[in-house]
Every structure is written in C-alpha cells, then in structure tokens.
Protein backbone atom coordinates (compact mmCIF):
# COMPACT_ATOMS: atom_id res chain seq x y z
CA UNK A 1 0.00 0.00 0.00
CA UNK A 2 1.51 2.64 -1.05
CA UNK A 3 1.85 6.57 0.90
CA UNK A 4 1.21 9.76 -1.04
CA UNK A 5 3.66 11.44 -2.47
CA UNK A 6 3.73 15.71 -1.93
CA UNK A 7 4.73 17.35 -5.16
CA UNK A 8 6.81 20.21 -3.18
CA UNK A 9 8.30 17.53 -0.64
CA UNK A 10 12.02 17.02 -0.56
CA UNK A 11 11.88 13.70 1.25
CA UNK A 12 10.48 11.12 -1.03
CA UNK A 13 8.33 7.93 0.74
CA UNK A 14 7.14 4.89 -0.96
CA UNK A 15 5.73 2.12 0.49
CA UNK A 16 5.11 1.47 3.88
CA UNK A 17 7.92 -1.32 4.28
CA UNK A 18 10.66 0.74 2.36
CA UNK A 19 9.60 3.73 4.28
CA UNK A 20 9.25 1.85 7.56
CA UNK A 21 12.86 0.83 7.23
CA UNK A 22 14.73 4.22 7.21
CA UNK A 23 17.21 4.75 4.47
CA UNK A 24 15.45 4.19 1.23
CA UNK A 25 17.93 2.52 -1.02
CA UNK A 26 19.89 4.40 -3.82
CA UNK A 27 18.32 2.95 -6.48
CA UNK A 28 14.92 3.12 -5.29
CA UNK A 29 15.52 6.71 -4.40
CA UNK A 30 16.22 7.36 -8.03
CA UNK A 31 13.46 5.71 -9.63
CA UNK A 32 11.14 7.48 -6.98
CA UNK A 33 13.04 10.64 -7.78
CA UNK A 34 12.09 10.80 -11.28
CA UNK A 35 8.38 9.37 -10.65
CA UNK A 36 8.38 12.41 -8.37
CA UNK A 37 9.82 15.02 -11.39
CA UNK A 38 7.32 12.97 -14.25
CA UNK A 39 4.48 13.69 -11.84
CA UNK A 40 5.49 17.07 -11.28
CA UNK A 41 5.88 17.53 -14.80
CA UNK A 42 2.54 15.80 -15.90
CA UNK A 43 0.61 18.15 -13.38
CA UNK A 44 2.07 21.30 -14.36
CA UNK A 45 1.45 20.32 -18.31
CA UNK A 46 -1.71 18.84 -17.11
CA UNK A 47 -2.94 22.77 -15.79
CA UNK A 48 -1.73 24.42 -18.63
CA UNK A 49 -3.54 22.17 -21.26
CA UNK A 50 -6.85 23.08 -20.31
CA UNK A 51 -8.12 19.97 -19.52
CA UNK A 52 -6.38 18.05 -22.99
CA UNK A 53 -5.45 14.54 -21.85
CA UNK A 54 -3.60 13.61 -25.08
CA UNK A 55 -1.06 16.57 -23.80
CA UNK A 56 -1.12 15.00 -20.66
CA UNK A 57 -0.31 11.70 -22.19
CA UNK A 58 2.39 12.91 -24.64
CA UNK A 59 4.39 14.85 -22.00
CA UNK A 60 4.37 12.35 -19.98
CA UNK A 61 5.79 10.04 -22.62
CA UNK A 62 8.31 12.04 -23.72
CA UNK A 63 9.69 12.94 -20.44
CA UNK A 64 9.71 8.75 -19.66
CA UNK A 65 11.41 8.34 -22.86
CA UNK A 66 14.25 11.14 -22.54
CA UNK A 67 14.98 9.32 -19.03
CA UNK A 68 14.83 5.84 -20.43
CA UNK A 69 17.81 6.21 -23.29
CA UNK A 70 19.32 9.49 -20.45
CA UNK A 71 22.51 6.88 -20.38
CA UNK A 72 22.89 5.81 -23.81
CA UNK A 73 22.15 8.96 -25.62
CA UNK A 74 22.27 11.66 -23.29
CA UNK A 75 20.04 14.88 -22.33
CA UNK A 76 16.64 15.30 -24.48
CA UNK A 77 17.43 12.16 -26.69
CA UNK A 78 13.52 12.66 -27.94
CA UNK A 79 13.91 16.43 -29.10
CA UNK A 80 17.46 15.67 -30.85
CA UNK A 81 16.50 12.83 -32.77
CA UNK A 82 13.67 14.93 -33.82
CA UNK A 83 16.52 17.54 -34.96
CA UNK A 84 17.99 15.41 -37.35
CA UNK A 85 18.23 15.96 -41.05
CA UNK A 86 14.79 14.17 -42.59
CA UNK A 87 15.35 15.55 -45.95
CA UNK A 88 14.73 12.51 -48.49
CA UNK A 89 18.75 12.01 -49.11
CA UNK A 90 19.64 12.56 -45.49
CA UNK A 91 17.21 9.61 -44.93
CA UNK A 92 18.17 7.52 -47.36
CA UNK A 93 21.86 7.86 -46.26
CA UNK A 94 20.97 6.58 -42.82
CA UNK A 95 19.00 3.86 -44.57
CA UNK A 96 21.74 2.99 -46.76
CA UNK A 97 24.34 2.95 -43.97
CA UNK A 98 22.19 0.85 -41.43
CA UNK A 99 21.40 -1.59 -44.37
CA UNK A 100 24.74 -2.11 -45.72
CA UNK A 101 26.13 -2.06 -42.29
CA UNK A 102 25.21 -5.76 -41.97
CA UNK A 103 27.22 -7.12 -45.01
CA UNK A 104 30.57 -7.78 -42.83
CA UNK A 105 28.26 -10.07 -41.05
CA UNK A 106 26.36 -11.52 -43.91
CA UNK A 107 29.99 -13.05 -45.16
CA UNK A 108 30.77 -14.01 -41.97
CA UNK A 109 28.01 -16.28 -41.51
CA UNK A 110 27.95 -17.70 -44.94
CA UNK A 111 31.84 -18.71 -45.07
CA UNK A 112 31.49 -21.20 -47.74
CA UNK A 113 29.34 -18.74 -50.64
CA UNK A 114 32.21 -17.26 -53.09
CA UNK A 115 32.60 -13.23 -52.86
CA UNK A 116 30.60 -12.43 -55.74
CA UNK A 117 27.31 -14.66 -54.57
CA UNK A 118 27.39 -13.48 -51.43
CA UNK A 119 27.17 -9.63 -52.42
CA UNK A 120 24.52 -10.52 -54.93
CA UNK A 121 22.63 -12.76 -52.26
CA UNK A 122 22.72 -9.78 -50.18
CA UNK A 123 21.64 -7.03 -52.28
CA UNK A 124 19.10 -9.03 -53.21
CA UNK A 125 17.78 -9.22 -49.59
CA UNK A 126 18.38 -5.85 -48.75
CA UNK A 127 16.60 -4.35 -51.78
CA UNK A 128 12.96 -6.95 -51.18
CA UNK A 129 13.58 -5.41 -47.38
CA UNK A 130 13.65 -1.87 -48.99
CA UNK A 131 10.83 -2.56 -51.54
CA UNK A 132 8.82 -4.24 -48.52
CA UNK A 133 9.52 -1.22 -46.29
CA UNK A 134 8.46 1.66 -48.86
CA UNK A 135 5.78 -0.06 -49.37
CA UNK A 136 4.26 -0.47 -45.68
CA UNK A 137 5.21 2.96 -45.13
CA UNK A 138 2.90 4.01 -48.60
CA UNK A 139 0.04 2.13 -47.42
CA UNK A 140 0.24 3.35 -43.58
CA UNK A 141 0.52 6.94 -45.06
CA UNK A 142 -2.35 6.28 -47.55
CA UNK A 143 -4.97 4.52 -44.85
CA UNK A 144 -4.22 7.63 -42.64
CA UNK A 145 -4.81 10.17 -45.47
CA UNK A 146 -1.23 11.32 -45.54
CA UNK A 147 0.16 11.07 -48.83
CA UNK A 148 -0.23 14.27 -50.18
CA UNK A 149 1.51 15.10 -53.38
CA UNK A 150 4.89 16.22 -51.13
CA UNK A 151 4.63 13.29 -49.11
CA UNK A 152 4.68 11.32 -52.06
CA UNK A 153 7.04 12.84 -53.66
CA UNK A 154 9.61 13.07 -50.90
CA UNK A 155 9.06 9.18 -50.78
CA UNK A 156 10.02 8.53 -54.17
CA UNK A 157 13.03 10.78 -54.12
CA UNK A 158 14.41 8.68 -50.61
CA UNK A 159 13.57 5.75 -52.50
CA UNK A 160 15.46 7.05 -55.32
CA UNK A 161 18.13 7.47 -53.55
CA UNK A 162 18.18 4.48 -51.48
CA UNK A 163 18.57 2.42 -54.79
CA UNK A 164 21.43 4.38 -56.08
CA UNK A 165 23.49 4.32 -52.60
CA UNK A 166 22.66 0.44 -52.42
CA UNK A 167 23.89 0.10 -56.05
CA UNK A 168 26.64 2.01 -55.54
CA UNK A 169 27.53 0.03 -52.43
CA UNK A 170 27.58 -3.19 -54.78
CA UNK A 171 29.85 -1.53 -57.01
CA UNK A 172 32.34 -0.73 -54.39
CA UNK A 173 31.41 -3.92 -52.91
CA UNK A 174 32.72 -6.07 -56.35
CA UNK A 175 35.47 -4.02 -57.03
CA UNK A 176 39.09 -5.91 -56.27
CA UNK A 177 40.84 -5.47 -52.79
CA UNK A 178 43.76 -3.72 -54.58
CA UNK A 179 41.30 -1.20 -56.38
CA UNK A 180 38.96 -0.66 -53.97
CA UNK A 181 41.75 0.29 -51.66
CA UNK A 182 43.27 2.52 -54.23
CA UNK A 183 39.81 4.66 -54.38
CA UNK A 184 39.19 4.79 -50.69
C-alpha cells in the first residue's frame, strides 16, 4: 500500500515497508526521484492544457522516454533525434548505412558462398527489405490520409536514392581489394 507522495516535498516515501525501514535505497531513491519530477511535470502540463489529456499523455511520454535512453544517448534524446536531417537524401543515407552495415556479417556467416554470390545474395535481400519497407510505409501513409503530393514525392526521391546508394555500395562492394583500396 503505497503513501502519497507531496509534489513540493524534498523527502520522497514509498511504500510502507521501504519507508518503515529508514534509508530508502539508492536505487529506489532514483526511480522514486524521477516518478516524483514525471508527476510534477505531468501536473504542471496537465494545468496548462486546459483539460487536454492527449497533452497530458504525450508529456508524460516524452519525459519517460528522454529518461529511459538518459545513459545511452544523453540529455533530451527525444527532441534531438527529432533535430535530425529528414530531408529525403539525409534519410536515405541513414537507410543505406544501417542496411549495408550488416554485409561484414552476412559473409561471416555464410563462409562457404564465393565473394561475388554473397554480395549478390545480399543485395538481393536488402533491396525486397527496402521494396517491402516503402511499401508499408505508402500504405500506412495512404490509410491515414497522408500522402499528399509532397509526401509522395519526398518518398520517391528517398527511395530514389536508397537504390542508387545500395547500387553504388555493390559496385564498391565487387570491385578488387587492390582497387577498392586505391579509391578509398
């Protein structure tokens, strides 16, 4: 059963056996700590959104979020990300590097497929992921009335581009060790 919690209190109290023993524990202090700071955060946005529950409900998320990935990524890891470059070839350059990222291990766990088969294999995989992707992400945007004519657009100019980095990849990909060194 657990014991309220005062907003403007600087000693936090959980439960009646954690708070019955003294010293609440570091850990626990932390995670009441920033239960403490979400609810303070959620009331405040919760006054100022004139009764609007969704606002509520995304502050609240966001602020969970940020603390969530705090140690991987740092302060406000939700508000960066949504910093980042989204034009279509800025995308399509993070799609391209994720997606070709995985071809080291591709050849490592096919040992026995010759060079050549292996990078076709691959491409082919990666470009039915691609095609498969783009074309979840067209229907999701269609069924929710999205796809304007800029949308759209933008979508076929990542995809564009996506195709042309992948290819290009391959090329590099195929090219001797000797060569391909002597253009890095």
């Amino acid at each position: 059963m657990a014991n309220s919690v005062s907003l403007n209190s600087k000693t936090i109290s959980t439960d009646s056996r954690v708070a019955n023993q003294g010293e609440v524990p570091s850990a626990a202090r932390a995670k009441l700590q920033l239960n403490v700071s979400i609810m303070e955060a959620s009331a405040t946005i919760s006054i100022g959104a004139q009764g609007n529950p969704q606002a509520l409900l995304y502050r609240s998320a966001i602020t969970g979020i940020n603390e969530a990935l705090k140690a991987e990524l740092g302060e406000n890891a939700v508000q960066n990300a949504a910093k980042q470059d989204n034009s279509p070839e800025a995308t399509a350059n993070r799609i391209v590097s994720l997606a070709t990222g995985f071809f080291g291990a591709f050849k490592r766990q096919n040992p026995d497929m010759e060079d050549d088969a292996a990078l076709q294999k691959f491409m082919d995989t990666i470009k039915g992921g691609v095609e498969q992707g783009f074309k979840e992400a067209r229907d999701i945007l269609q069924g929710l009335n999205a796809l304007g004519s800029d949308v759209a657009a933008n979508i076929e100019k990542t995809y564009g581009f996506v195709m042309k980095g992948l290819d290009d990849f391959a090329t590099q990909a195929a090219k001797p060790k000797e060569e391909a060194e002597q253009t890095a």
